[in-house]
Structures are given as C-alpha cells and as structure tokens.
PDB file of N, CA and C in Angstrom:
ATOM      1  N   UNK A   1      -4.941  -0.126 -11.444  1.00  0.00           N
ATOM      2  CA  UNK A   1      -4.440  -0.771 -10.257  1.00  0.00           C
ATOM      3  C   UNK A   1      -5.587  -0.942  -9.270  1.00  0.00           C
ATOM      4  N   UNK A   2      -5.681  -1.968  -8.616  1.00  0.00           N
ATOM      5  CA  UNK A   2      -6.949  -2.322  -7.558  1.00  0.00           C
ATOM      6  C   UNK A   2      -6.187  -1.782  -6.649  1.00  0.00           C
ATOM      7  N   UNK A   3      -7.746  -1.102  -6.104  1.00  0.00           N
ATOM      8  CA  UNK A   3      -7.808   0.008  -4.758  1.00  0.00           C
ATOM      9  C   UNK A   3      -6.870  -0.811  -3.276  1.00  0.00           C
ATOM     10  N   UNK A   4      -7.369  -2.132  -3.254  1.00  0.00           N
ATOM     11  CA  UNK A   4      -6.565  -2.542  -2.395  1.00  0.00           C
ATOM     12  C   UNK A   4      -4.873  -2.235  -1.999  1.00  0.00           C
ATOM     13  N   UNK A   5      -4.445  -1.810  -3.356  1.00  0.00           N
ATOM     14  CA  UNK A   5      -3.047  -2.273  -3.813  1.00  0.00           C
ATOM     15  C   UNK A   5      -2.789  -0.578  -3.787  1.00  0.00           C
ATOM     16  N   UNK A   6      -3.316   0.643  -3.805  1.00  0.00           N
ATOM     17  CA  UNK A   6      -3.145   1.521  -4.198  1.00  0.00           C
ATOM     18  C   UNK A   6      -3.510   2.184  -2.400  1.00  0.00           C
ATOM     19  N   UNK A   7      -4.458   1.553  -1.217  1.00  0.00           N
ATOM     20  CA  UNK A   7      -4.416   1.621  -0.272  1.00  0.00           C
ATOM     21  C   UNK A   7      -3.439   1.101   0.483  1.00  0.00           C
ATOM     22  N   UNK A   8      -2.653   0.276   0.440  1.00  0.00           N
ATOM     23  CA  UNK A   8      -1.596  -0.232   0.866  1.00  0.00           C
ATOM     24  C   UNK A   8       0.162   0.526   0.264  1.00  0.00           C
ATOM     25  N   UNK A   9       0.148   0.901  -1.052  1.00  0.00           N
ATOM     26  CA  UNK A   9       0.629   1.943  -1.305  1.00  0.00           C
ATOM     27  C   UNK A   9       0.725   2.926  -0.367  1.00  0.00           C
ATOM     28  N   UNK A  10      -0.682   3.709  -0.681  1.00  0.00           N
ATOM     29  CA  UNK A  10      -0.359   5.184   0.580  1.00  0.00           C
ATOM     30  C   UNK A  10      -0.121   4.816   1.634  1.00  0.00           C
ATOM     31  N   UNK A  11      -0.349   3.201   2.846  1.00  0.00           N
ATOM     32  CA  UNK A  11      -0.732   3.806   3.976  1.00  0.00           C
ATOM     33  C   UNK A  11       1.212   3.722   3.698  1.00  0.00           C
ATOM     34  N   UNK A  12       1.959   2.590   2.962  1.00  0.00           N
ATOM     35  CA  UNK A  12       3.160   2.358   3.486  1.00  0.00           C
ATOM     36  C   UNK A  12       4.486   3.681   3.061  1.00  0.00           C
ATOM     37  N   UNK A  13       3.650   4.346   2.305  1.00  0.00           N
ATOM     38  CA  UNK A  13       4.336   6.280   1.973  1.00  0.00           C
ATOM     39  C   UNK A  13       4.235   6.575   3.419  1.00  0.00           C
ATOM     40  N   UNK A  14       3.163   6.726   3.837  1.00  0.00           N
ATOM     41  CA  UNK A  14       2.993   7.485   5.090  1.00  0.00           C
ATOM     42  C   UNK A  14       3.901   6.877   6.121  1.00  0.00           C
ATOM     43  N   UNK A  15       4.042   5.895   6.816  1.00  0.00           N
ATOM     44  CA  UNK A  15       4.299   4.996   7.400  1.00  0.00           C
ATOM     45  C   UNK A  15       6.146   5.499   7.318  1.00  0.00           C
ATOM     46  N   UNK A  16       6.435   5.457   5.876  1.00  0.00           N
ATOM     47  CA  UNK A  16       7.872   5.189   5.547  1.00  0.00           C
ATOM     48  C   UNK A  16       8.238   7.107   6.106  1.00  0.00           C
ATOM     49  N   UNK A  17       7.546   8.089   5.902  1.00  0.00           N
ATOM     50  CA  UNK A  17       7.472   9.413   5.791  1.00  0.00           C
ATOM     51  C   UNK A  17       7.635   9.966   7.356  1.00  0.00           C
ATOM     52  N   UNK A  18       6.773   8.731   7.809  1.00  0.00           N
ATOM     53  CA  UNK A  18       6.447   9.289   9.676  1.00  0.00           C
ATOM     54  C   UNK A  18       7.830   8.781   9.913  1.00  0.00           C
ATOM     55  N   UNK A  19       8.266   7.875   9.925  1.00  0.00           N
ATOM     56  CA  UNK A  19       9.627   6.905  10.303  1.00  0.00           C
ATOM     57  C   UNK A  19      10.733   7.959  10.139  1.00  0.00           C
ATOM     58  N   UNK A  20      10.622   8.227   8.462  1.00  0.00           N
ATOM     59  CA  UNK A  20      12.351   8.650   7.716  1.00  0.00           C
ATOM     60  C   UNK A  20      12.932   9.772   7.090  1.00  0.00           C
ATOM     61  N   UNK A  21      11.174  10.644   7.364  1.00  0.00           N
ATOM     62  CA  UNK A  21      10.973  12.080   6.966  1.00  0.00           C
ATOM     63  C   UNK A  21      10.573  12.277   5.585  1.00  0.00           C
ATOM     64  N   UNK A  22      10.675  13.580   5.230  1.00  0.00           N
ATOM     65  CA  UNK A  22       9.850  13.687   3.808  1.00  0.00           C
ATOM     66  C   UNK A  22      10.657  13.691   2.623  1.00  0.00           C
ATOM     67  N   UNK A  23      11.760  13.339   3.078  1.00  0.00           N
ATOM     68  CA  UNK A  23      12.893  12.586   1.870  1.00  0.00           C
ATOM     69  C   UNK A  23      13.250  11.119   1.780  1.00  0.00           C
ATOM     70  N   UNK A  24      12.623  10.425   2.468  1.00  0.00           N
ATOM     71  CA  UNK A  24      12.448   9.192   2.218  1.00  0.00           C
ATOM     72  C   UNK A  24      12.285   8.445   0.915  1.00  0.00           C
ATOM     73  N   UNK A  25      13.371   7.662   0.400  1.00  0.00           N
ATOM     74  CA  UNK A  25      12.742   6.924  -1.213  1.00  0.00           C
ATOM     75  C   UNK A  25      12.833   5.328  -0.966  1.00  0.00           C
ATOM     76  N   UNK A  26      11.950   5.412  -1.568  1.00  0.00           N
ATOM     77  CA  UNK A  26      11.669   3.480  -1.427  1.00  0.00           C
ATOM     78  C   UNK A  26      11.841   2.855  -2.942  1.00  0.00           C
ATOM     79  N   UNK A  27      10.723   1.520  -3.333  1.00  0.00           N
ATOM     80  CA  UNK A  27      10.810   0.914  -4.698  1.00  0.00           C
ATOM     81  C   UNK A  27       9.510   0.582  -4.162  1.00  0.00           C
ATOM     82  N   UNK A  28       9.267   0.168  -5.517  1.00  0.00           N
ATOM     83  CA  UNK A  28       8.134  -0.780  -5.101  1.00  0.00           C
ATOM     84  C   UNK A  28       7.849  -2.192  -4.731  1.00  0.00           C
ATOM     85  N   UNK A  29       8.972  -2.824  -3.982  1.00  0.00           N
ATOM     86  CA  UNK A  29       9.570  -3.852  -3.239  1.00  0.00           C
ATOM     87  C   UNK A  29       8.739  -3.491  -1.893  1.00  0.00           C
ATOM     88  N   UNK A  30       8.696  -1.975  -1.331  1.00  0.00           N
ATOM     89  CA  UNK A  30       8.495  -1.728  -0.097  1.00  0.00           C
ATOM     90  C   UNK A  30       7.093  -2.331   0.227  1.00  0.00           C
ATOM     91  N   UNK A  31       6.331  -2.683  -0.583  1.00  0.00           N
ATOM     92  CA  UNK A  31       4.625  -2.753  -0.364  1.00  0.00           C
ATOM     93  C   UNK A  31       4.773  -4.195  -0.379  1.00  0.00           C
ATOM     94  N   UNK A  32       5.850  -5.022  -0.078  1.00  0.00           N
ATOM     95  CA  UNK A  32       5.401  -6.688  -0.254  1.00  0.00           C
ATOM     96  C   UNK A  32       6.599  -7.367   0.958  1.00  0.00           C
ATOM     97  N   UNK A  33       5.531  -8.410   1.230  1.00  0.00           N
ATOM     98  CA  UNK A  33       6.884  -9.107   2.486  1.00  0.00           C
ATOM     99  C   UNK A  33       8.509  -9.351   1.352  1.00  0.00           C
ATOM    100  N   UNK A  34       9.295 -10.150   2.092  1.00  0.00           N
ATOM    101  CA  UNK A  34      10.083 -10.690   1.536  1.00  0.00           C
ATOM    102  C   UNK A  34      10.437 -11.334   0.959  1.00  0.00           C
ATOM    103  N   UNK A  35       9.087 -12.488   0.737  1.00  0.00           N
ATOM    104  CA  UNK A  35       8.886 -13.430   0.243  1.00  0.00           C
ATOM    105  C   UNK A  35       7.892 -13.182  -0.909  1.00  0.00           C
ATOM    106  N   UNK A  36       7.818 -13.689  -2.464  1.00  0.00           N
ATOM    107  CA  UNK A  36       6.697 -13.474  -3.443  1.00  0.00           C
ATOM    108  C   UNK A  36       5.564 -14.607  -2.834  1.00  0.00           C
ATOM    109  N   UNK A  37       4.691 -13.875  -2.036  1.00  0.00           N
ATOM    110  CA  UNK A  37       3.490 -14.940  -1.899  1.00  0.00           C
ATOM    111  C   UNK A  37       2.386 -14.139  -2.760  1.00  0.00           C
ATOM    112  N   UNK A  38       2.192 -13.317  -3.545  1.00  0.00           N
ATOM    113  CA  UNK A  38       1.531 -12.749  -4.108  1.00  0.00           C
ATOM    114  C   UNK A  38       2.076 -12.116  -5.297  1.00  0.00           C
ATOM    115  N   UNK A  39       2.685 -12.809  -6.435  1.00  0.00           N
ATOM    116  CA  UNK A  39       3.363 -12.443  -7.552  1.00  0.00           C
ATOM    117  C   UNK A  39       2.497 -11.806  -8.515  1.00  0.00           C
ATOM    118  N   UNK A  40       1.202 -12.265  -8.881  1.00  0.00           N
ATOM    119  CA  UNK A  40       0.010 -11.400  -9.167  1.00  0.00           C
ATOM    120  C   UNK A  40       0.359 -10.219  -8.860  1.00  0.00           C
ATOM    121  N   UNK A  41      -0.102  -9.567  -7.541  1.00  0.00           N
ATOM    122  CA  UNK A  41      -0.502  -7.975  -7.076  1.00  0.00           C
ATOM    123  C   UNK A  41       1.310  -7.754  -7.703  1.00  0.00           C
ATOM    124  N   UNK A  42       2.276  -8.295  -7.260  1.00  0.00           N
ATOM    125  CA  UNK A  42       3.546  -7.923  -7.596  1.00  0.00           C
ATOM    126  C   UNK A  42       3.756  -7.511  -8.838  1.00  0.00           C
ATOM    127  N   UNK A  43       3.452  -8.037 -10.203  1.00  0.00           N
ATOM    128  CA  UNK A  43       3.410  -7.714 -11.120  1.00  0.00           C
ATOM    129  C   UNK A  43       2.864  -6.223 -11.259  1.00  0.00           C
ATOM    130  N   UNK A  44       1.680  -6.230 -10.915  1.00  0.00           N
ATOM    131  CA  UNK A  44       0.938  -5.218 -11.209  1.00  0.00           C
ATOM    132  C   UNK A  44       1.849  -3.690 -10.323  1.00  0.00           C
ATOM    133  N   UNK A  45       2.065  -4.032  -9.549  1.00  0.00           N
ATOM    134  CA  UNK A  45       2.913  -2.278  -8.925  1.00  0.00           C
ATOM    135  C   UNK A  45       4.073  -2.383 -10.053  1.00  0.00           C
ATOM    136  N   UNK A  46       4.512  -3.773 -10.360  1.00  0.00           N
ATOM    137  CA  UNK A  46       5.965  -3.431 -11.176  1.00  0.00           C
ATOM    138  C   UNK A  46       5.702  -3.190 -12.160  1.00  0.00           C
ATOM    139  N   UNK A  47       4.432  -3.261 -13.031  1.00  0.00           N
ATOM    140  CA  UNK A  47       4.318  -2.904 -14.056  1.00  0.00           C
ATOM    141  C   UNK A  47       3.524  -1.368 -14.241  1.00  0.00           C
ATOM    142  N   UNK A  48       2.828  -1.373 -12.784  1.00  0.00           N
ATOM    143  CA  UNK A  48       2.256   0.097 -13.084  1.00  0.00           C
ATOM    144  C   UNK A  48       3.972   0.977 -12.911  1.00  0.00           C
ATOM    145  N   UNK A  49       4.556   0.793 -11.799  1.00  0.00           N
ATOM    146  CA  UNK A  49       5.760   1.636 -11.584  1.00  0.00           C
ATOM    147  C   UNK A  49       7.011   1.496 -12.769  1.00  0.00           C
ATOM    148  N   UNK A  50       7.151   0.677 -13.206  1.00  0.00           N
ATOM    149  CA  UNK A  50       8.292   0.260 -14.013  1.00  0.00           C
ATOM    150  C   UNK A  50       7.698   0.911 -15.416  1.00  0.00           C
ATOM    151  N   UNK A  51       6.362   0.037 -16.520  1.00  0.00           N
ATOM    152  CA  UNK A  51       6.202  -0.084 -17.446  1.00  0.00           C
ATOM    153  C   UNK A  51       5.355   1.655 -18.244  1.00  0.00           C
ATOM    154  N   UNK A  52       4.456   1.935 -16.974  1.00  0.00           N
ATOM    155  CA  UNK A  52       3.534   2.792 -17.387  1.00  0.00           C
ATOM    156  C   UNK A  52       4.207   3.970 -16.748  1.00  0.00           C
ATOM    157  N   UNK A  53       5.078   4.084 -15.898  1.00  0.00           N
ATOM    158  CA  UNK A  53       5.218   5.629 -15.255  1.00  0.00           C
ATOM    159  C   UNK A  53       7.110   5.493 -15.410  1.00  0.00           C
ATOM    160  N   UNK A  54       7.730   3.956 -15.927  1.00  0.00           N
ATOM    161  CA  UNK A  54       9.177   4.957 -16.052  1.00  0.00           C
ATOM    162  C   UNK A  54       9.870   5.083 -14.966  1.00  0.00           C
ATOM    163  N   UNK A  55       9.588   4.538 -13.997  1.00  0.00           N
ATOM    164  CA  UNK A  55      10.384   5.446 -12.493  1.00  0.00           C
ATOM    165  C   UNK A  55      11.669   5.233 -12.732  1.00  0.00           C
ATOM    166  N   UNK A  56      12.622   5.136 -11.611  1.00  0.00           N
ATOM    167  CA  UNK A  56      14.056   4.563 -11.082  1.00  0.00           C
ATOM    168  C   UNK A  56      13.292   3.900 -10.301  1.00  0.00           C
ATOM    169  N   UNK A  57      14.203   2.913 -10.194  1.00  0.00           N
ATOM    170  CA  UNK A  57      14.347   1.953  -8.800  1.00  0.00           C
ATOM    171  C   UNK A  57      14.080   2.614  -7.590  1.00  0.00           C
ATOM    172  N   UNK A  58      14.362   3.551  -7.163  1.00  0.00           N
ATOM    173  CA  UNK A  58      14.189   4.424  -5.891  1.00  0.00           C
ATOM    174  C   UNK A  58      13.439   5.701  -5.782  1.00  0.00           C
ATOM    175  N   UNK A  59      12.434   5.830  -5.552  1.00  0.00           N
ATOM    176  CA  UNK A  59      11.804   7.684  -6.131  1.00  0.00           C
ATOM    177  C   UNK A  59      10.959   7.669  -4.108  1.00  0.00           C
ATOM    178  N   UNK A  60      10.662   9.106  -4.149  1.00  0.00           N
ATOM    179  CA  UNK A  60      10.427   9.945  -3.141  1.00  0.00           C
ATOM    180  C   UNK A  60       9.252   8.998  -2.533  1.00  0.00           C
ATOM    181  N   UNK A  61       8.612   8.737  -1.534  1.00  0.00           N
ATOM    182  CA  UNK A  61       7.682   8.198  -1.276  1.00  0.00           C
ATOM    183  C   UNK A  61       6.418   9.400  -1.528  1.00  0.00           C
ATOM    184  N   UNK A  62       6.623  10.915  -1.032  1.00  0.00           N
ATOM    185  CA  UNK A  62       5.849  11.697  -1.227  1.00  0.00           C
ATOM    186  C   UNK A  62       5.514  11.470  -2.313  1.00  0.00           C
ATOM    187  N   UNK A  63       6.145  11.568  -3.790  1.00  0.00           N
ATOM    188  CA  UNK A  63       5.485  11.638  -5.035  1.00  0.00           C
ATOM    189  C   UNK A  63       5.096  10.507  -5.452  1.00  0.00           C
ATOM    190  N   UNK A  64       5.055   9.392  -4.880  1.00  0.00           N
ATOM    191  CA  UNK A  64       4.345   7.747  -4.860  1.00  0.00           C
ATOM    192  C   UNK A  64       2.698   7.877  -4.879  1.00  0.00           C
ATOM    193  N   UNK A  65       3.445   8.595  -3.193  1.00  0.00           N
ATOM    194  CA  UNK A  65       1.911   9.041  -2.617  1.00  0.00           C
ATOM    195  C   UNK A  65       1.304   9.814  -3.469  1.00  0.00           C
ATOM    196  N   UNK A  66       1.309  10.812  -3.770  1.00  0.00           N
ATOM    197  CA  UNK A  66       0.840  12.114  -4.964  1.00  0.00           C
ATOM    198  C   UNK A  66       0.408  11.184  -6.145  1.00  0.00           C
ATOM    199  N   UNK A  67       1.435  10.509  -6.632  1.00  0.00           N
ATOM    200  CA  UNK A  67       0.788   9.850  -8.002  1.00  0.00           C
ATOM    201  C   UNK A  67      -0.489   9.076  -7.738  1.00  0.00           C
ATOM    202  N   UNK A  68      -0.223   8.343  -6.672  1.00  0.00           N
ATOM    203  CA  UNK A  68      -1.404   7.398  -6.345  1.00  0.00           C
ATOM    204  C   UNK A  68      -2.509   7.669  -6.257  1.00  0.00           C
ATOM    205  N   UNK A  69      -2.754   9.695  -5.463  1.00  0.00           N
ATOM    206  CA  UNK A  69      -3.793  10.106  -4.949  1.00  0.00           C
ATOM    207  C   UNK A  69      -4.474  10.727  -5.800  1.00  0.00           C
ATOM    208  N   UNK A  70      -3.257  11.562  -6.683  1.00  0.00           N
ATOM    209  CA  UNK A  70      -4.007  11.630  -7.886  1.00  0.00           C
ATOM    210  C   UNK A  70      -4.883  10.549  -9.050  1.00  0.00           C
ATOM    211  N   UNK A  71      -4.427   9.687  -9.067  1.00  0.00           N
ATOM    212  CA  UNK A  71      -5.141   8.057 -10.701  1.00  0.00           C
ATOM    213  C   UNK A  71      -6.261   7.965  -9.429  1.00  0.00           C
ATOM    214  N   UNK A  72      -6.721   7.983  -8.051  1.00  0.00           N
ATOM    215  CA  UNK A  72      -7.726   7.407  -7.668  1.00  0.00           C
ATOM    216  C   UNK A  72      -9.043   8.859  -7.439  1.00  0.00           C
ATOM    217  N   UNK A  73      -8.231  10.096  -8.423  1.00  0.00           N
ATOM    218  CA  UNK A  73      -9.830  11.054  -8.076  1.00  0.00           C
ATOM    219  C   UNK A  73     -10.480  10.643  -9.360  1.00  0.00           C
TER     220      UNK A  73
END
C-alpha cells in the first residue's frame, strides 16, 4: 500500500478516535469523499482490507491503526 494512503489511514483512525473514543469502528469507505474520484487508491484499501486481511465491513479504528503501523516498520 503507498505511504500516502497508509498516512491518510492513520491520521483518519486518530481523527475518528479523538471524535468517538477508542471504540470507534469505521470501513474503509471512511478514508474517501463520497464521491469515487479516485477509484485507483479505492481499490487498493479494498483490496488490502477486504482481499489480504479478511476484515468485516466495520472493525475498531484502533486495530486499523495498529495494522497499518505495524506493515510500515
């Protein structure tokens, strides 16, 4: 996953965490406007989140964050 896409990830964990607390669950819908103007990068979270890691539709933002922080040491 490009760093861009994996920085925008964490900041919007954090973001969602400061807001809704540390039980907050999102998708990976949360990292894109409303509109597909970037179906490219879109693919790629749905396929890292969907294809390679399995999620649900809805998982913790903390362990988003965690997964993320971990694939980028």
């Amino acid at each position: 996953m490009r760093s861009s896409l994996q920085e925008k990830i964490i900041a919007v964990c954090n973001q969602k965490i400061s807001q809704k607390g540390t039980n907050v669950g999102l998708s990976f819908y949360a990292f894109f406007a409303n509109k597909n103007d970037d179906p490219e990068l879109l693919m790629e979270a749905a396929t890292w989140w969907i294809s390679l890691h399995k999620l649900d539709h809805f998982e913790k933002a903390e362990k988003i964050k965690a997964m993320i922080i971990s694939e980028t040491k």
